[in-house]
Protein backbone atom coordinates (compact mmCIF):
# COMPACT_ATOMS: atom_id res chain seq x y z
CA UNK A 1 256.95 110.55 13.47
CA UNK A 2 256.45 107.73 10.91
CA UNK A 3 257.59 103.97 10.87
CA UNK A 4 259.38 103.36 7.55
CA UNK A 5 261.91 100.77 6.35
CA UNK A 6 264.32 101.90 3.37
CA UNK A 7 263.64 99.58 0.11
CA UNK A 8 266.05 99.95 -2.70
CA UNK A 9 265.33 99.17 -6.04
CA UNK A 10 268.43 98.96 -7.69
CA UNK A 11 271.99 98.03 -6.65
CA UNK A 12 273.61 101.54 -6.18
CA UNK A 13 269.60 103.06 -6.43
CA UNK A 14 268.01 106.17 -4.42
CA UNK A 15 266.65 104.43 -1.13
CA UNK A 16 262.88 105.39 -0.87
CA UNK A 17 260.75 104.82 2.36
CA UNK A 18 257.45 102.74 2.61
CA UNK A 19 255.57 102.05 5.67
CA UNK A 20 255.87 98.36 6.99
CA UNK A 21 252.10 98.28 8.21
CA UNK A 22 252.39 95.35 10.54
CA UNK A 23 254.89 92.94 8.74
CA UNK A 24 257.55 91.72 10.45
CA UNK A 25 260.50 93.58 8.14
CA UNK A 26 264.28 92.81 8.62
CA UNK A 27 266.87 94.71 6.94
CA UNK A 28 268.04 92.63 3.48
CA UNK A 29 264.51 91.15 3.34
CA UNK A 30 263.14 91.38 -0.15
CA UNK A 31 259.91 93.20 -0.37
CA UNK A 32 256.73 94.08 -2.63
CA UNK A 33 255.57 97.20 -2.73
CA UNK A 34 253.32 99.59 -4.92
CA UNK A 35 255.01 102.59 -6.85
CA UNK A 36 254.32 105.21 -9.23
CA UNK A 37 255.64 103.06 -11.99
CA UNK A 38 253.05 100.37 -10.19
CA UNK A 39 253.89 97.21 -8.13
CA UNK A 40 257.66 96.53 -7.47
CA UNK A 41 260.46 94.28 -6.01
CA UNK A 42 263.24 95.59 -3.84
CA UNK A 43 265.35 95.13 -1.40
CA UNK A 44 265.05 96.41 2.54
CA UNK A 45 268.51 98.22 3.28
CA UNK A 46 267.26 100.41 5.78
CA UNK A 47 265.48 98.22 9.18
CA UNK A 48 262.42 99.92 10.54
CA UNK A 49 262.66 103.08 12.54
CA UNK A 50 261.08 105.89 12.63
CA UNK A 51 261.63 109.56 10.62
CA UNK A 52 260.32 112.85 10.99
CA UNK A 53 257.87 114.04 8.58
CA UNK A 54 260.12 116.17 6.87
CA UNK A 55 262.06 113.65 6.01
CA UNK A 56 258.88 111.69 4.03
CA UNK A 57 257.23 112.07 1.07
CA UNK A 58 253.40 111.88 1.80
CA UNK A 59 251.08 109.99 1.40
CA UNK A 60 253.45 107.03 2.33
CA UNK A 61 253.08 104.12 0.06
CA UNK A 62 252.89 100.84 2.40
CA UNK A 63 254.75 97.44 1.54
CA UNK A 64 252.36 95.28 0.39
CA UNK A 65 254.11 91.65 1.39
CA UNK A 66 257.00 90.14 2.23
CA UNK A 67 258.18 88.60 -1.40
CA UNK A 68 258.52 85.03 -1.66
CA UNK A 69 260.09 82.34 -4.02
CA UNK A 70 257.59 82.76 -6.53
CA UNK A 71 258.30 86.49 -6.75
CA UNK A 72 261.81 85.69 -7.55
CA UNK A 73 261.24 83.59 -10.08
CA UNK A 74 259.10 86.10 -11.56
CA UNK A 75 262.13 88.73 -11.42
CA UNK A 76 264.31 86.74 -13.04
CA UNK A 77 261.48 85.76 -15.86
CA UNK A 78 261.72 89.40 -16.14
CA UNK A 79 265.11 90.19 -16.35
CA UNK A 80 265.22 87.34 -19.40
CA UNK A 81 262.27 88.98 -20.89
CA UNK A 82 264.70 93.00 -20.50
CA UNK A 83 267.45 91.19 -22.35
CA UNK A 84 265.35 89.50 -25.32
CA UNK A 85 263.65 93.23 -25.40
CA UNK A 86 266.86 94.85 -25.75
CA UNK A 87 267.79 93.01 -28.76
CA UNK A 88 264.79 93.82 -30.65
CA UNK A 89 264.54 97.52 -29.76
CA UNK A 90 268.28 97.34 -31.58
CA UNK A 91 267.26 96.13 -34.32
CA UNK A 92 263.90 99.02 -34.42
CA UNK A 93 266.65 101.57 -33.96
CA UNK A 94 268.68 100.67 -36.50
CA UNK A 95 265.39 100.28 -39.01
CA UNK A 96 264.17 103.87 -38.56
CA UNK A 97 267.95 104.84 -38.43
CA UNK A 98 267.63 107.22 -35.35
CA UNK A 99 270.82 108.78 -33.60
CA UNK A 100 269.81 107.06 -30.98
CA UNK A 101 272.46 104.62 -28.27
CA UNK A 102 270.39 102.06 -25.96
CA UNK A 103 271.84 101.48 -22.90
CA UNK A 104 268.87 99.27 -21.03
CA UNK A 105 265.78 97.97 -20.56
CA UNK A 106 263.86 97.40 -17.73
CA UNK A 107 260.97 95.81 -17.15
CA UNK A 108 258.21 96.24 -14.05
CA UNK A 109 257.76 93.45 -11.48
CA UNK A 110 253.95 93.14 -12.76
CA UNK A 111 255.04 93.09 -16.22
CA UNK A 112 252.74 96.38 -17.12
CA UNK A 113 255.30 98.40 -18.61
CA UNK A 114 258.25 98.41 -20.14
CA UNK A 115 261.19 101.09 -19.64
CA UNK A 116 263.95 101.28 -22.80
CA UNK A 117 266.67 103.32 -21.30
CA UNK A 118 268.78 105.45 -24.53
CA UNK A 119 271.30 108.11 -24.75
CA UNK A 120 271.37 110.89 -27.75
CA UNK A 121 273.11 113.94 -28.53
CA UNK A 122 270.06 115.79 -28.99
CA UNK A 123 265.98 115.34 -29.06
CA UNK A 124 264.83 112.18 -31.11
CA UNK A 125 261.88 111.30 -32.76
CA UNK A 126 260.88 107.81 -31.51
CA UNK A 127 257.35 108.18 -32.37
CA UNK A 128 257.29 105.13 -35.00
CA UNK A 129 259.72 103.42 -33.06
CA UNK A 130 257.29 103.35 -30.12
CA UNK A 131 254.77 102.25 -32.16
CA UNK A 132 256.40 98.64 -33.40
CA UNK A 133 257.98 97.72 -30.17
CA UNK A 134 254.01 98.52 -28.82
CA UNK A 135 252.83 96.06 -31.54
CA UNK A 136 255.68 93.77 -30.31
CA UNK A 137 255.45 93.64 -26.62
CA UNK A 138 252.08 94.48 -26.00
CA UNK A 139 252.30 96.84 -22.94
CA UNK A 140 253.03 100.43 -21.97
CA UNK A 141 256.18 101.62 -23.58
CA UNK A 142 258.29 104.12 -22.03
CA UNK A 143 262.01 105.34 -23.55
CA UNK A 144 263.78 107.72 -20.94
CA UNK A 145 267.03 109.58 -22.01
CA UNK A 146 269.76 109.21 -19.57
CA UNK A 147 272.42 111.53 -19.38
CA UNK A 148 276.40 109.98 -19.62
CA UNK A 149 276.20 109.67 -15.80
CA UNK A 150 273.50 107.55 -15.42
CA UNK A 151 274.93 105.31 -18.37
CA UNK A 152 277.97 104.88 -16.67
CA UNK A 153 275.96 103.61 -13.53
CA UNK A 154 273.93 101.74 -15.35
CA UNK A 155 276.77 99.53 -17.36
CA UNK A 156 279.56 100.05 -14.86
CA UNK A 157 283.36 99.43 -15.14
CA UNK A 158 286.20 100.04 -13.80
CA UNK A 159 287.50 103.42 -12.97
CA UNK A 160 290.98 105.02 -13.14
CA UNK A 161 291.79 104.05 -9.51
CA UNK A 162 291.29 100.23 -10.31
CA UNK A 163 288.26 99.55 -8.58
CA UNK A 164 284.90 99.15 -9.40
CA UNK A 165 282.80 102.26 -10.41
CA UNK A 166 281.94 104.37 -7.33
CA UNK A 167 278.42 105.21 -9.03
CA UNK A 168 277.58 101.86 -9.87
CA UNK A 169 278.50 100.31 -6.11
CA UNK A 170 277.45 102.73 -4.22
CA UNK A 171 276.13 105.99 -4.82
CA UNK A 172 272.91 106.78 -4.53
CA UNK A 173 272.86 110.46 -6.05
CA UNK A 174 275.15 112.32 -8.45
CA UNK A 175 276.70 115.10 -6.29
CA UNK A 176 277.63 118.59 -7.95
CA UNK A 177 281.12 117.93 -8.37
CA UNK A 178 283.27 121.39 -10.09
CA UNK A 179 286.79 121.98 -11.40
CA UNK A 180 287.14 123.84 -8.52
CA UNK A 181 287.48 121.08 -6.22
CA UNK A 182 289.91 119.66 -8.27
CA UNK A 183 292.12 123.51 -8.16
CA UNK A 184 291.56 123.30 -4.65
CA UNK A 185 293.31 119.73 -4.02
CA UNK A 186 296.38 120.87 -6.31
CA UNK A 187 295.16 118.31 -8.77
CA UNK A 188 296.55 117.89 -12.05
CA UNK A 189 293.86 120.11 -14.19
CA UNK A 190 294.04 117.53 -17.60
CA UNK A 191 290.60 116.73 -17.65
CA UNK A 192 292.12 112.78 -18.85
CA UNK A 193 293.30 113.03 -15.45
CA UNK A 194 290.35 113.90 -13.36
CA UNK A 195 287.57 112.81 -15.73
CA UNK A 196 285.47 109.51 -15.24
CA UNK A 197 284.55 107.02 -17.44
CA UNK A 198 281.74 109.22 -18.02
CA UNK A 199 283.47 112.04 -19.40
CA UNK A 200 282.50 114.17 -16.74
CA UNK A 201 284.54 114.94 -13.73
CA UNK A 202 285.23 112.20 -10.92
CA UNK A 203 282.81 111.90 -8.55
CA UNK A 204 285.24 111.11 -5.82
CA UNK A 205 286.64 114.71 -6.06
CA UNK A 206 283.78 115.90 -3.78
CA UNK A 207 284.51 113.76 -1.09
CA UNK A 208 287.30 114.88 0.65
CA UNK A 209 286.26 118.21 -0.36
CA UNK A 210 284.80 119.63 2.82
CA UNK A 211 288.37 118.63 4.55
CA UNK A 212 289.92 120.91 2.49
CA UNK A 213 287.86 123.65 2.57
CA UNK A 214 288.02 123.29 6.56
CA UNK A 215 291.58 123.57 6.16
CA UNK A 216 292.02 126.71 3.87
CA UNK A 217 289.93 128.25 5.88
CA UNK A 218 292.96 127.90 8.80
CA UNK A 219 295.85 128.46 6.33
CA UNK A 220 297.19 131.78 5.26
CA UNK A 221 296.90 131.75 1.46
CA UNK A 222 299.76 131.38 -1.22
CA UNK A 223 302.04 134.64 -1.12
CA UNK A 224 300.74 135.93 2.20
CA UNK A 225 303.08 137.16 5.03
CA UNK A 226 302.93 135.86 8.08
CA UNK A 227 304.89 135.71 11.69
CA UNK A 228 307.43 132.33 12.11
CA UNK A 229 309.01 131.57 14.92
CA UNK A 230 312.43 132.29 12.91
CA UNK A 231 310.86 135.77 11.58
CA UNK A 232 308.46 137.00 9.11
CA UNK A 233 308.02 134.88 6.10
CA UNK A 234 305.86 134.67 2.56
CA UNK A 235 304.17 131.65 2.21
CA UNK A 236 305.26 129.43 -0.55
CA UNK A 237 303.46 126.24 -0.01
CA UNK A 238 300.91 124.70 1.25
CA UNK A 239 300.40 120.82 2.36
CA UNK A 240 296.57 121.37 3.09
CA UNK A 241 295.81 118.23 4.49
CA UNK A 242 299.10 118.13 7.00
CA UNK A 243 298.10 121.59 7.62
CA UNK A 244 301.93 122.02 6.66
CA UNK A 245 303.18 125.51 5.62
CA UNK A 246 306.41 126.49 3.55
CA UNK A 247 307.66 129.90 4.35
CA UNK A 248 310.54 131.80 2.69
CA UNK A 249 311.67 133.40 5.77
CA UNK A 250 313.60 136.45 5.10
CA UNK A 251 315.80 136.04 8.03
CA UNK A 252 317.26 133.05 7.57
CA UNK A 253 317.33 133.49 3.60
CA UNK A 254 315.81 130.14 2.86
CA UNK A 255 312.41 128.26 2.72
CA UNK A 256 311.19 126.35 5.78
CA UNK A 257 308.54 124.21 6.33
CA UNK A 258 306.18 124.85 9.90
CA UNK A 259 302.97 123.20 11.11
CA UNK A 260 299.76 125.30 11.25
CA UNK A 261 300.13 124.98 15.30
CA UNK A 262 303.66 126.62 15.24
CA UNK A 263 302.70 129.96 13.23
CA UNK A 264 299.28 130.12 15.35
CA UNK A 265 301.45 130.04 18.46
CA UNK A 266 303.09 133.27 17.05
CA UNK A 267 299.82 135.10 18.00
CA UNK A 268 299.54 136.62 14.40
CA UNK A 269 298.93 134.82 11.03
CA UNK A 270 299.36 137.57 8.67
CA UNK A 271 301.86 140.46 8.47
CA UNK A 272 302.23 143.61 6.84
CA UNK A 273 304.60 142.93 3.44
CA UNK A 274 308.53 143.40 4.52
CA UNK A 275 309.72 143.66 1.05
């Protein structure tokens, strides 16, 4: 078992674990500590506790202090210095004329390198561009294409439900998320209707997902006979998450509607075809 605290990065970022060592580390505490990308400030939104090795990435990186006032200054220097950054990289792009959308820039907490965060159709050739904003800034250079997701968490908005963007508040990682889901929820297929911001489909489809494939697995499917307590019947509809069944029942010439628990009580769910 290790001792780790959770440190996020970004608001809505992947939580990664760092050993405390022996500071004193409260959850929300702001915190230094060394990364691949070099030294960083985040934020503590897991407490200490301890996780199985499994669940770490060795060797673990520790937290190198607890950050003080000075360190905030120095994020906010930085976040000045993103924005001034951002403006000139525009202005490269639009010199060297490359297909080429910027969505960001970030820069590191020890100022060693700077990240320019684009979108693009296809593969582009920033070589020059890297170049002058080298000659400008005077550090490492990195530009990262970001898929439409990621530029959607990164700017935010507000989605078709009203509130806030669910990637950009909360989500840590972009679940697989399928038309099938949608199929599966009798949701309108228009992709207007079910797509994000983003243009891809909503994450929130996934997450009451696993409720209804719990539930088809219990219901008879569409067209299916099964035993009522009026009679055999074909199933017409479905309420999956009332676990709510409409049945033409033969008998009594009409469509009714049972619960799951009535036609399980009948001791059979499916029937051999009366017609």
């Amino acid at each position: 078992m290790y001792d780790v605290v959770g440190v996020r990065f970004k608001k809505a970022g992947k939580i990664y674990y760092f050993d405390p060592g022996d500071l004193s580390i409260q959850k929300d505490d702001f915190v230094i500590v060394e990364t691949v990308r070099g030294v960083e400030y985040g934020k503590v939104v897991i407490a200490p506790k301890q996780v199985d090795e499994n669940d770490v990435v060795l060797p673990l990186k520790k937290v190198l202090r607890i950050a003080d006032q000075k360190d905030r200054m120095i994020v906010e220097e930085n976040k000045q210095a993103a924005k001034e950054a951002y403006e000139v990289c525009c202005e490269k792009v639009q010199t060297h004329q490359l297909d080429m959308k910027l969505v960001d820039v970030e820069y590191t907490f020890d100022r060693n390198k700077v990240i320019f965060y684009f979108t693009a159709d296809g593969r582009v050739d920033f070589r020059e561009l890297v170049k002058d904003l080298a000659a400008i800034f005077r550090t490492r250079i990195e530009l990262r294409q970001i898929g439409v997701r990621d530029e959607a968490k990164m700017l935010g908005g507000i989605g078709p439900c009203g509130r806030m963007l669910c990637c950009s508040t909360f989500l840590g990682d972009f679940d697989p998320v399928s038309i099938k889901m949608a199929k599966d929820q009798n949701l309108s297929l228009n992709p207007t209707k079910i797509s994000g911001l983003c243009g891809r489909l909503m994450c929130c489809l996934k997450y009451e997902n696993d409720e209804y494939e719990a539930a088809k697995e219990m219901l008879p499917d569409l067209g299916e006979w099964i035993q009522t307590p009026d009679g055999a019947g074909k199933v017409v509809g479905l309420n999956i998450l009332e676990r709510v069944l409409q049945v033409d029942v033969k008998e009594a010439e009409r469509v009714l509607e049972y619960t799951l628990d009535e036609i399980l009580k009948q001791g059979a769910v499916s029937v051999q075809s009366t017609d």
